[in-house]
Protein backbone atom coordinates (compact mmCIF):
# COMPACT_ATOMS: atom_id res chain seq x y z
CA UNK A 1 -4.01 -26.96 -8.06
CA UNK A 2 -0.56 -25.97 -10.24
CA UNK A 3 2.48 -25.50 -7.83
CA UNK A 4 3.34 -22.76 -10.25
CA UNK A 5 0.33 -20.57 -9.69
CA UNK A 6 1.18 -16.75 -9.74
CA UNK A 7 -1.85 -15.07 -10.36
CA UNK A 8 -2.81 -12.34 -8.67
CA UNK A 9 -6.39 -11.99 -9.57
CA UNK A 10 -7.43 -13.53 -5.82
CA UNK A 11 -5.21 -11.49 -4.04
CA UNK A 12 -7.04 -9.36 -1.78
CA UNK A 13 -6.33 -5.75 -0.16
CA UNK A 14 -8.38 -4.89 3.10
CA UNK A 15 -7.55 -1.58 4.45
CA UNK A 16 -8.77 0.37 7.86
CA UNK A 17 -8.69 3.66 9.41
CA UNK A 18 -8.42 4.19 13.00
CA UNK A 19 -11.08 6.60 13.76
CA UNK A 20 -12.45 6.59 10.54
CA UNK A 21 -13.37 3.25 8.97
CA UNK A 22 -12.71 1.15 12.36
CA UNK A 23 -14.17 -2.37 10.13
CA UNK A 24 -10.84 -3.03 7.25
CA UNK A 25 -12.62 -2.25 4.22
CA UNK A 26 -11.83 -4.82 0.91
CA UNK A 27 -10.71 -2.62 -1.76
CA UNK A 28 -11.60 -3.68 -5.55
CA UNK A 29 -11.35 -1.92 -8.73
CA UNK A 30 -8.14 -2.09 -9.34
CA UNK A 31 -6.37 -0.97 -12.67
CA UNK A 32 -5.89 -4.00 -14.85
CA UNK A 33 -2.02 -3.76 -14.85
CA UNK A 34 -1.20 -1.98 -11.43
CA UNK A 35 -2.93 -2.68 -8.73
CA UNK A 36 -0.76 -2.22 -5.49
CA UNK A 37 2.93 -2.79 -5.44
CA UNK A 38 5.69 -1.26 -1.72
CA UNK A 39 8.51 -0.46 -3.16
CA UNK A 40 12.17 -2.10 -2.05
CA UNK A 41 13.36 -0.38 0.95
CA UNK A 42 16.85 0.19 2.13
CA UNK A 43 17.12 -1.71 5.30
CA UNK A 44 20.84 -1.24 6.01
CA UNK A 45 23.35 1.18 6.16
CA UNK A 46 26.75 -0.01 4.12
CA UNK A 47 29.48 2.51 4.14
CA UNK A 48 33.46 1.10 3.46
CA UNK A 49 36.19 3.32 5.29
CA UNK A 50 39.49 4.50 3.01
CA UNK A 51 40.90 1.48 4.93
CA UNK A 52 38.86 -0.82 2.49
CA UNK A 53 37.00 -2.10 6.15
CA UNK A 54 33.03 -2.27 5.23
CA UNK A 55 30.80 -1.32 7.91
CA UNK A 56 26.99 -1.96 7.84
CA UNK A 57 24.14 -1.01 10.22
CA UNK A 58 20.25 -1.80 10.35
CA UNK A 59 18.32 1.49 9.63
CA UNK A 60 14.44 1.62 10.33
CA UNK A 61 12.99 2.15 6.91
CA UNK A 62 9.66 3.71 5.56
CA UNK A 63 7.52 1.02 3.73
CA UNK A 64 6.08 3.06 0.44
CA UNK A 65 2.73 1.40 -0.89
CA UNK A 66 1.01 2.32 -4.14
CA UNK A 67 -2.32 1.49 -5.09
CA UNK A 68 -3.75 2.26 -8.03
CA UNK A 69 -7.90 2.30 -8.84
CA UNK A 70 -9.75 2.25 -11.86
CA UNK A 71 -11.88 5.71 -12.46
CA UNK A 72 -14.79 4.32 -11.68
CA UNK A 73 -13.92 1.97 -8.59
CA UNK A 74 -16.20 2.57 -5.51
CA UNK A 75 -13.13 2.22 -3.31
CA UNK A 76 -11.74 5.49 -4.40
CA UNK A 77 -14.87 6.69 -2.04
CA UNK A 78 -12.20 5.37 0.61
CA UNK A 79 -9.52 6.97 0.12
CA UNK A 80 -11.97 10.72 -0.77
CA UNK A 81 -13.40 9.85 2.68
CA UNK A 82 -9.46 9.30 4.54
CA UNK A 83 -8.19 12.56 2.62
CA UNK A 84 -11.21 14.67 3.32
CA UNK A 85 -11.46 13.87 7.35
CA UNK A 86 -7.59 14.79 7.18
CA UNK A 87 -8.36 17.91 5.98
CA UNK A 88 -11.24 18.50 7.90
CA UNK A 89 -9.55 17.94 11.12
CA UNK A 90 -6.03 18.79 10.22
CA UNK A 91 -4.48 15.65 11.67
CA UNK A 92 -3.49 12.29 10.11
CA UNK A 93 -5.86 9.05 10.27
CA UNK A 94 -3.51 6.16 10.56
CA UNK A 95 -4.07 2.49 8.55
CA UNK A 96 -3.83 -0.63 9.42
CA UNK A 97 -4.51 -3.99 6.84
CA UNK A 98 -3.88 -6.88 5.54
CA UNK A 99 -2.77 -8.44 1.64
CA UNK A 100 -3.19 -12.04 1.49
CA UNK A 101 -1.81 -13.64 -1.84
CA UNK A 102 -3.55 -17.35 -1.93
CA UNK A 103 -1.93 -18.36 -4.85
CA UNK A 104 1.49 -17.57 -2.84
CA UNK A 105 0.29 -18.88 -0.13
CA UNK A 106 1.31 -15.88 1.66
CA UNK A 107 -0.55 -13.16 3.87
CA UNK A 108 0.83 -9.38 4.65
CA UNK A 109 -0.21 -7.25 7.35
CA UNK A 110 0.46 -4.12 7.35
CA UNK A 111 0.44 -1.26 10.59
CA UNK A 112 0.34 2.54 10.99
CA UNK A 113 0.29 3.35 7.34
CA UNK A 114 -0.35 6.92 6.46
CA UNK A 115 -2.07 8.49 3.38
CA UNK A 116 0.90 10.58 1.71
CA UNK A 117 -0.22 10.90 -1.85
CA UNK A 118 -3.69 11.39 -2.84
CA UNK A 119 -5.13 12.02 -6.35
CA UNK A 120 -8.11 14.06 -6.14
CA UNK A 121 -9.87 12.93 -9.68
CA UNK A 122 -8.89 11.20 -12.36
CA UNK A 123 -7.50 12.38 -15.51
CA UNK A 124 -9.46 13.30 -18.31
CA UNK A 125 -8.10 11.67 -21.58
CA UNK A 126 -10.03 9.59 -24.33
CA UNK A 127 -11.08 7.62 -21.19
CA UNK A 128 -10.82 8.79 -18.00
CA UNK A 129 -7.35 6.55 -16.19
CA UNK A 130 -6.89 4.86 -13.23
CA UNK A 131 -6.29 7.18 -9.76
CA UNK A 132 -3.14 6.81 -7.85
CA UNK A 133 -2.72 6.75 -4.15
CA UNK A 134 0.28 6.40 -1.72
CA UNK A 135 0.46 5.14 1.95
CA UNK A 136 3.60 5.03 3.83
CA UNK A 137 3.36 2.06 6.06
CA UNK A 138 5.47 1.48 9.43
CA UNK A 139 5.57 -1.90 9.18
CA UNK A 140 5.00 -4.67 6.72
CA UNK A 141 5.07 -8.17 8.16
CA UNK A 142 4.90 -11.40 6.18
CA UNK A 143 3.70 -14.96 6.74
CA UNK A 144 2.63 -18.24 5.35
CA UNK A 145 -1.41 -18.68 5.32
């Protein structure tokens, strides 16, 4: 096996929904350049008084996760099913989940995410493109497999 592996190809995304899809569900399909990414979060607070004295602070911070699916991926039937009870019962369905990244040798799990961005179909162009879909995740913990 190459110490410099970086692929990504056997990552794996399994998501659940409390209430909803109780089993974490292994999403595939992905689009072939972006398939999930979280964005880098501010975790402190770093302010400098007139003085020149810096000051910092931990801040709780909002963990924003994109995934993106091909058009014709059966997991966007996930994420129709997580928007549609939402709007059916006019609540929120919280996530939970897990990334593990073998060729890292690392795993992710991942607690009370919520579905804030939803892409109802894809758009129509010479093909139709990937759909985009955003969960805001409390907490994102990493760890060695």
């Amino acid at each position: 096996m190459s110490t410099n592996n970086i692929t990504s190809a056997n990552s794996v995304l399994m998501l659940g929904i409390l209430g909803l899809f109780t089993v974490p569900q292994q999403l595939q399909g992905f689009s072939a350049d972006d398939a999930y990414s979280i964005d880098p979060v501010d975790s402190t607070e770093v302010i400098m008084g007139v003085d020149g004295v810096l000051s910092s602070g931990w801040i709780p911070q909002i963990k924003t996760m994109n995934v993106t699916l091909q058009a014709d991926s059966l997991s966007n039937t996930f994420f129709e099913a997580w928007y549609a009870a939402q709007e059916a019962n006019k609540d929120t369905y919280p996530a939970f989940g897990v990334i593990t990244q073998p060729s890292v040798s690392r795993t992710y799990t991942l607690k009370d995410g919520i579905l804030a961005n939803y892409a109802p179909i894809s758009d129509s162009k010479k093909t139709l493109q990937p759909r985009k879909f955003q969960i805001k995740w409390g907490s994102v913990i990493g760890a060695p497999i």
